[in-house]
Protein backbone atom coordinates (compact mmCIF):
# COMPACT_ATOMS: atom_id res chain seq x y z
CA UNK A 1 33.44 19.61 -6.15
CA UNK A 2 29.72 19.96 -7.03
CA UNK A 3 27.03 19.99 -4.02
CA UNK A 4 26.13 16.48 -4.97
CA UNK A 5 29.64 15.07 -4.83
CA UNK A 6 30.21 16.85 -1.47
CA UNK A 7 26.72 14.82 -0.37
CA UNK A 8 28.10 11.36 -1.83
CA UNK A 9 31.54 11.68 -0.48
CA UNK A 10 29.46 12.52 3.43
CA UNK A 11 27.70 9.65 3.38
CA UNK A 12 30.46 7.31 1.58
CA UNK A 13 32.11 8.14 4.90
CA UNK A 14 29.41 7.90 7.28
CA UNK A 15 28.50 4.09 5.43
CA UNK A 16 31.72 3.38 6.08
CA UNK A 17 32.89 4.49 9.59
CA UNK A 18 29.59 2.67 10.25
CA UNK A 19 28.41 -0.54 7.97
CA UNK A 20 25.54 -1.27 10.16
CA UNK A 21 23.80 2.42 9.47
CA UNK A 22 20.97 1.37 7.29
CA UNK A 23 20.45 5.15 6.81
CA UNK A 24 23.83 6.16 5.55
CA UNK A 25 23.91 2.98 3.37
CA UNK A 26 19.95 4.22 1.67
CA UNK A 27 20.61 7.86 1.58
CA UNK A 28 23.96 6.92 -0.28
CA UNK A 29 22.23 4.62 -2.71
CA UNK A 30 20.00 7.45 -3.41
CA UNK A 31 22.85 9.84 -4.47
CA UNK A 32 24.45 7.65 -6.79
CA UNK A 33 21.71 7.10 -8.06
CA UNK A 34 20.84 10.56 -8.49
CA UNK A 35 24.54 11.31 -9.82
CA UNK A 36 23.90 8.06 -12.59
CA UNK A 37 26.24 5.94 -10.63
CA UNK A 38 23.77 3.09 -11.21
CA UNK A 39 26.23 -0.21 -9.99
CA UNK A 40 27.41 1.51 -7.25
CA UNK A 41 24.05 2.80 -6.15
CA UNK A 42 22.51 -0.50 -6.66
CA UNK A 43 25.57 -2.29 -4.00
CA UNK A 44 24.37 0.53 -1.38
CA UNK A 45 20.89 -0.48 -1.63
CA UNK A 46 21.75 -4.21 -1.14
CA UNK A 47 23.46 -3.37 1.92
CA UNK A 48 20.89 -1.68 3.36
CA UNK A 49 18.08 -4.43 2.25
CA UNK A 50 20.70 -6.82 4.12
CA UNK A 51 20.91 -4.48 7.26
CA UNK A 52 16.67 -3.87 7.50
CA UNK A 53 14.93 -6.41 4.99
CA UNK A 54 12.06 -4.97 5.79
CA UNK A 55 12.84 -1.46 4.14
CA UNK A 56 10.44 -2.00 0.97
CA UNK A 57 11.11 0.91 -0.51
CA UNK A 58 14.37 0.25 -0.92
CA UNK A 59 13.10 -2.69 -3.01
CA UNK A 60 11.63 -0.56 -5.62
CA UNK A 61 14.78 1.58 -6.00
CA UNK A 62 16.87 -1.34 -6.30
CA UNK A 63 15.07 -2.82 -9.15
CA UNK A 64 14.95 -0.05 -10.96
CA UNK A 65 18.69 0.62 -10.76
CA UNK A 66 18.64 -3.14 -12.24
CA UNK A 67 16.66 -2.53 -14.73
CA UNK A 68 18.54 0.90 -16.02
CA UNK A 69 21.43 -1.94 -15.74
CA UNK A 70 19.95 -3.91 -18.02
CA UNK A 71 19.58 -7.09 -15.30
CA UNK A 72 15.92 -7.52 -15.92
CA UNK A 73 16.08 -11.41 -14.27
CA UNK A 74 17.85 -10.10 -10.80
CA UNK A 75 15.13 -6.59 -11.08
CA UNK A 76 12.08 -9.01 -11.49
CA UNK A 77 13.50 -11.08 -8.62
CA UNK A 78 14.30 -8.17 -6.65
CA UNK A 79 10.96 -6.29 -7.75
CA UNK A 80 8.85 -9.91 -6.96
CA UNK A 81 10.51 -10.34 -3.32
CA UNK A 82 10.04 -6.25 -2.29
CA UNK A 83 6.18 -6.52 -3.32
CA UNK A 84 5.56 -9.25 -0.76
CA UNK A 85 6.96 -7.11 1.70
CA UNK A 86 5.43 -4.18 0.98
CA UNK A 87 1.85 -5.99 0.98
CA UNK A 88 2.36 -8.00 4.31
CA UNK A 89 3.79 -4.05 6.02
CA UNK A 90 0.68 -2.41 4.03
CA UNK A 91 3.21 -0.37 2.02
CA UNK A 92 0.92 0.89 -0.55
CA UNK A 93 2.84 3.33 -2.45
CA UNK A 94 6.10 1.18 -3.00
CA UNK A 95 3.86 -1.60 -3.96
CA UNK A 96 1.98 0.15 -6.19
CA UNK A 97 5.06 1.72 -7.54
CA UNK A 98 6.75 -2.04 -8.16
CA UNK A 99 3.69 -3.08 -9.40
CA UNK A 100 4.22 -0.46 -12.47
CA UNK A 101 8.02 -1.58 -12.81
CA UNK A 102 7.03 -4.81 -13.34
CA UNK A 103 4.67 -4.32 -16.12
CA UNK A 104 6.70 -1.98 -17.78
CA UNK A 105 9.32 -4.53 -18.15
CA UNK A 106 6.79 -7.05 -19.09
CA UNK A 107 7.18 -9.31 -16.14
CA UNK A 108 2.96 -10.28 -14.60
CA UNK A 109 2.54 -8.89 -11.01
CA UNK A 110 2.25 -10.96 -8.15
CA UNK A 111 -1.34 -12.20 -7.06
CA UNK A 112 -2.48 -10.36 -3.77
CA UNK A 113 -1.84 -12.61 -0.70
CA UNK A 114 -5.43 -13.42 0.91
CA UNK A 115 -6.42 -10.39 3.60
CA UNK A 116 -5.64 -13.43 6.62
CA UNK A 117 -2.18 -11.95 7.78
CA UNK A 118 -4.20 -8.40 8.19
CA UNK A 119 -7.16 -9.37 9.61
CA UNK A 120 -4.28 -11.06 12.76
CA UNK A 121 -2.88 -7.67 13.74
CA UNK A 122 -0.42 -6.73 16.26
CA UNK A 123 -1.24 -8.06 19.76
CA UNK A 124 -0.52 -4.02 20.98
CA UNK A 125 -2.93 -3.04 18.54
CA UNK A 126 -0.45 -1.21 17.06
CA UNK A 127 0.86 -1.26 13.48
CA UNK A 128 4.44 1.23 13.10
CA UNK A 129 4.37 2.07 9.78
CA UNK A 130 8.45 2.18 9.45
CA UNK A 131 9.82 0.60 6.56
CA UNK A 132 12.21 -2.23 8.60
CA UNK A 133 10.49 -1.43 11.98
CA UNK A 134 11.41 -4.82 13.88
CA UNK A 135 9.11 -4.42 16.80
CA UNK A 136 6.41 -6.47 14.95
CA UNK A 137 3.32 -7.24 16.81
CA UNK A 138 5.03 -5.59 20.27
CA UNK A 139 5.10 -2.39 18.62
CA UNK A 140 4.14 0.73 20.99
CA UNK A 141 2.77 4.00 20.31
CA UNK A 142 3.61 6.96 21.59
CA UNK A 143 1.72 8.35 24.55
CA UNK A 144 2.74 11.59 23.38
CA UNK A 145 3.76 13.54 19.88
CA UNK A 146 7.37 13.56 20.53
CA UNK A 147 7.72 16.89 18.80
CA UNK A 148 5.55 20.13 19.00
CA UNK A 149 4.41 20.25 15.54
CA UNK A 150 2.76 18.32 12.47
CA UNK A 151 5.27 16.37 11.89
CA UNK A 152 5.06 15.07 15.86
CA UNK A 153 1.64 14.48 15.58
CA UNK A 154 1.98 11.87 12.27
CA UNK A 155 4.72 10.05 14.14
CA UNK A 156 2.12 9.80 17.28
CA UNK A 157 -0.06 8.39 15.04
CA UNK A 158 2.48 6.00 12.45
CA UNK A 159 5.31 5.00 14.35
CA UNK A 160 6.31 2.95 17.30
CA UNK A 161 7.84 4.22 20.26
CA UNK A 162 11.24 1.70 19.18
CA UNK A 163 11.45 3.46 16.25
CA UNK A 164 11.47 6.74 17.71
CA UNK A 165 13.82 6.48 20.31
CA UNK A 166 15.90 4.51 17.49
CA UNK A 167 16.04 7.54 15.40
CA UNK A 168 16.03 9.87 18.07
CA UNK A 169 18.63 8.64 20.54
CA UNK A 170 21.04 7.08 17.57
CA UNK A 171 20.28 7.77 13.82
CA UNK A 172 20.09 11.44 14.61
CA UNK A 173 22.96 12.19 16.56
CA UNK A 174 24.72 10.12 13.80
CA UNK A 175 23.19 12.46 10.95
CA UNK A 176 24.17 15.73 13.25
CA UNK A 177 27.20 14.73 13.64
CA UNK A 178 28.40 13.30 10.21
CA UNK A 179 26.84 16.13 8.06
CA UNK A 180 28.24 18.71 11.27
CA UNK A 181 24.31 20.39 10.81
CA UNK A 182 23.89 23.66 13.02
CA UNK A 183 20.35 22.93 13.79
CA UNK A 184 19.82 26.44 14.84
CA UNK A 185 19.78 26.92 11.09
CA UNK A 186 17.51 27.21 9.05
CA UNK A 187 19.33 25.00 6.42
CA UNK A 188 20.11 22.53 9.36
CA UNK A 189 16.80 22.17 10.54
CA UNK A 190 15.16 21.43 7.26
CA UNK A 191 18.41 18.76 6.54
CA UNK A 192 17.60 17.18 9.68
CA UNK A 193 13.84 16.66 9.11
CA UNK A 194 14.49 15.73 5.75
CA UNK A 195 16.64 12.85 6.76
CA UNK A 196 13.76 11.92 10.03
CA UNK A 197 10.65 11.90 7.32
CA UNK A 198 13.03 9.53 5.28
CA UNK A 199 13.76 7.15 8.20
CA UNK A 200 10.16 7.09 9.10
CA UNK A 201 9.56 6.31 5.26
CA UNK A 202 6.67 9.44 5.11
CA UNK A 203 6.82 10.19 0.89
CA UNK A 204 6.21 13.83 1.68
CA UNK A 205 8.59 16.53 1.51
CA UNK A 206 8.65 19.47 4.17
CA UNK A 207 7.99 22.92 2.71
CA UNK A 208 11.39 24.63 2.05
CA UNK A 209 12.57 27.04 4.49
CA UNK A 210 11.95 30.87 3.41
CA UNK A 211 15.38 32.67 3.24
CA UNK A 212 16.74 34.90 6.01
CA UNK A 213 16.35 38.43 4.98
């Protein structure tokens, strides 16, 4: 069994022994897709959109499973709904990136919303910057980088204390668990921050970790 069917079947199992893991339902979307499993990958997706609507990426990958699928009404819906989110969460690079499926399909793009809904920001004075964050205008930051690094510093600075302790005291026992990562690794250190950046919805990778001589 190739490396990416061994991935697929992990989360398959880890979707299923839990159907309200938005993670395990994305990150399994995301292999199918990568594997050309386009139907499948495309059902995953909808799950997750129906377990954290406010995922906006998610959007984006969705329609353009759909449109490989040749369902260009359902992708244009799909494409149409996931740029509203993205604009009212300030999600510039899925928007931008939905935006550009949409015109390459030959659908118009949706008319900017007026700049009201920013200008009445969260009564914390706080924005989390987590695709599907639900804390809204009670979202929290931080006090403190939860980790001693970069990486601790941007969530400090992006996400909400909820979201962190979501990740940290659930979603991440979940992924150490399921994939069985030794995180005193260096392969199961840079799995594990691989799946964080993607809960947090950062678009940057981590650099690879140099092999052990």
């Amino acid at each position: 069994m190739s490396s990416l069917k061994d991935r697929i079947a992990q989360f398959r199992k880890m979707a299923s022994d839990d159907p309200e893991n938005e993670l395990g339902h994305f990150r399994l979307g995301q292999l199918l897709a990568e594997d050309g499993d386009l139907a499948e990958a495309a059902k995953s997706f909808e799950q997750t959109l129906a377990l954290s609507p406010q995922f906006s990426k998610v959007y984006q990958l969705l329609g353009e499973c759909l449109i490989k699928l040749d369902q260009k009404e359902r992708a244009i819906e799909v494409l149409n709904h996931g740029f509203r989110v993205a604009e009212e969460r300030g999600d510039r690079i899925p928007k931008d990136a939905m935006a550009k499926l949409l015109a390459d399909i030959g659908a118009p793009i949706p008319i900017a919303a007026s700049a009201t809904v920013e200008d009445d920001g969260p009564e914390t004075g706080f924005k989390c910057e987590r695709p599907g964050c639900l804390a809204g205008k009670r979202a929290k930051e931080l006090t403190t980088p939860p980790l001693p690094d970069a990486i601790g510093r941007k969530i400090q600075e992006k996400i909400c204390s909820d979201c962190w302790f979501s990740w940290f005291k659930d979603y991440s026992i979940k992924v150490i668990n399921e994939l069985r990562l030794d995180l005193s690794s260096d392969y199961g250190q840079a799995e594990y921050d691989k799946y964080m950046r993607e809960y947090f919805g950062f678009e940057e990778e981590p650099s690879s970790p140099q092999p052990e001589a």
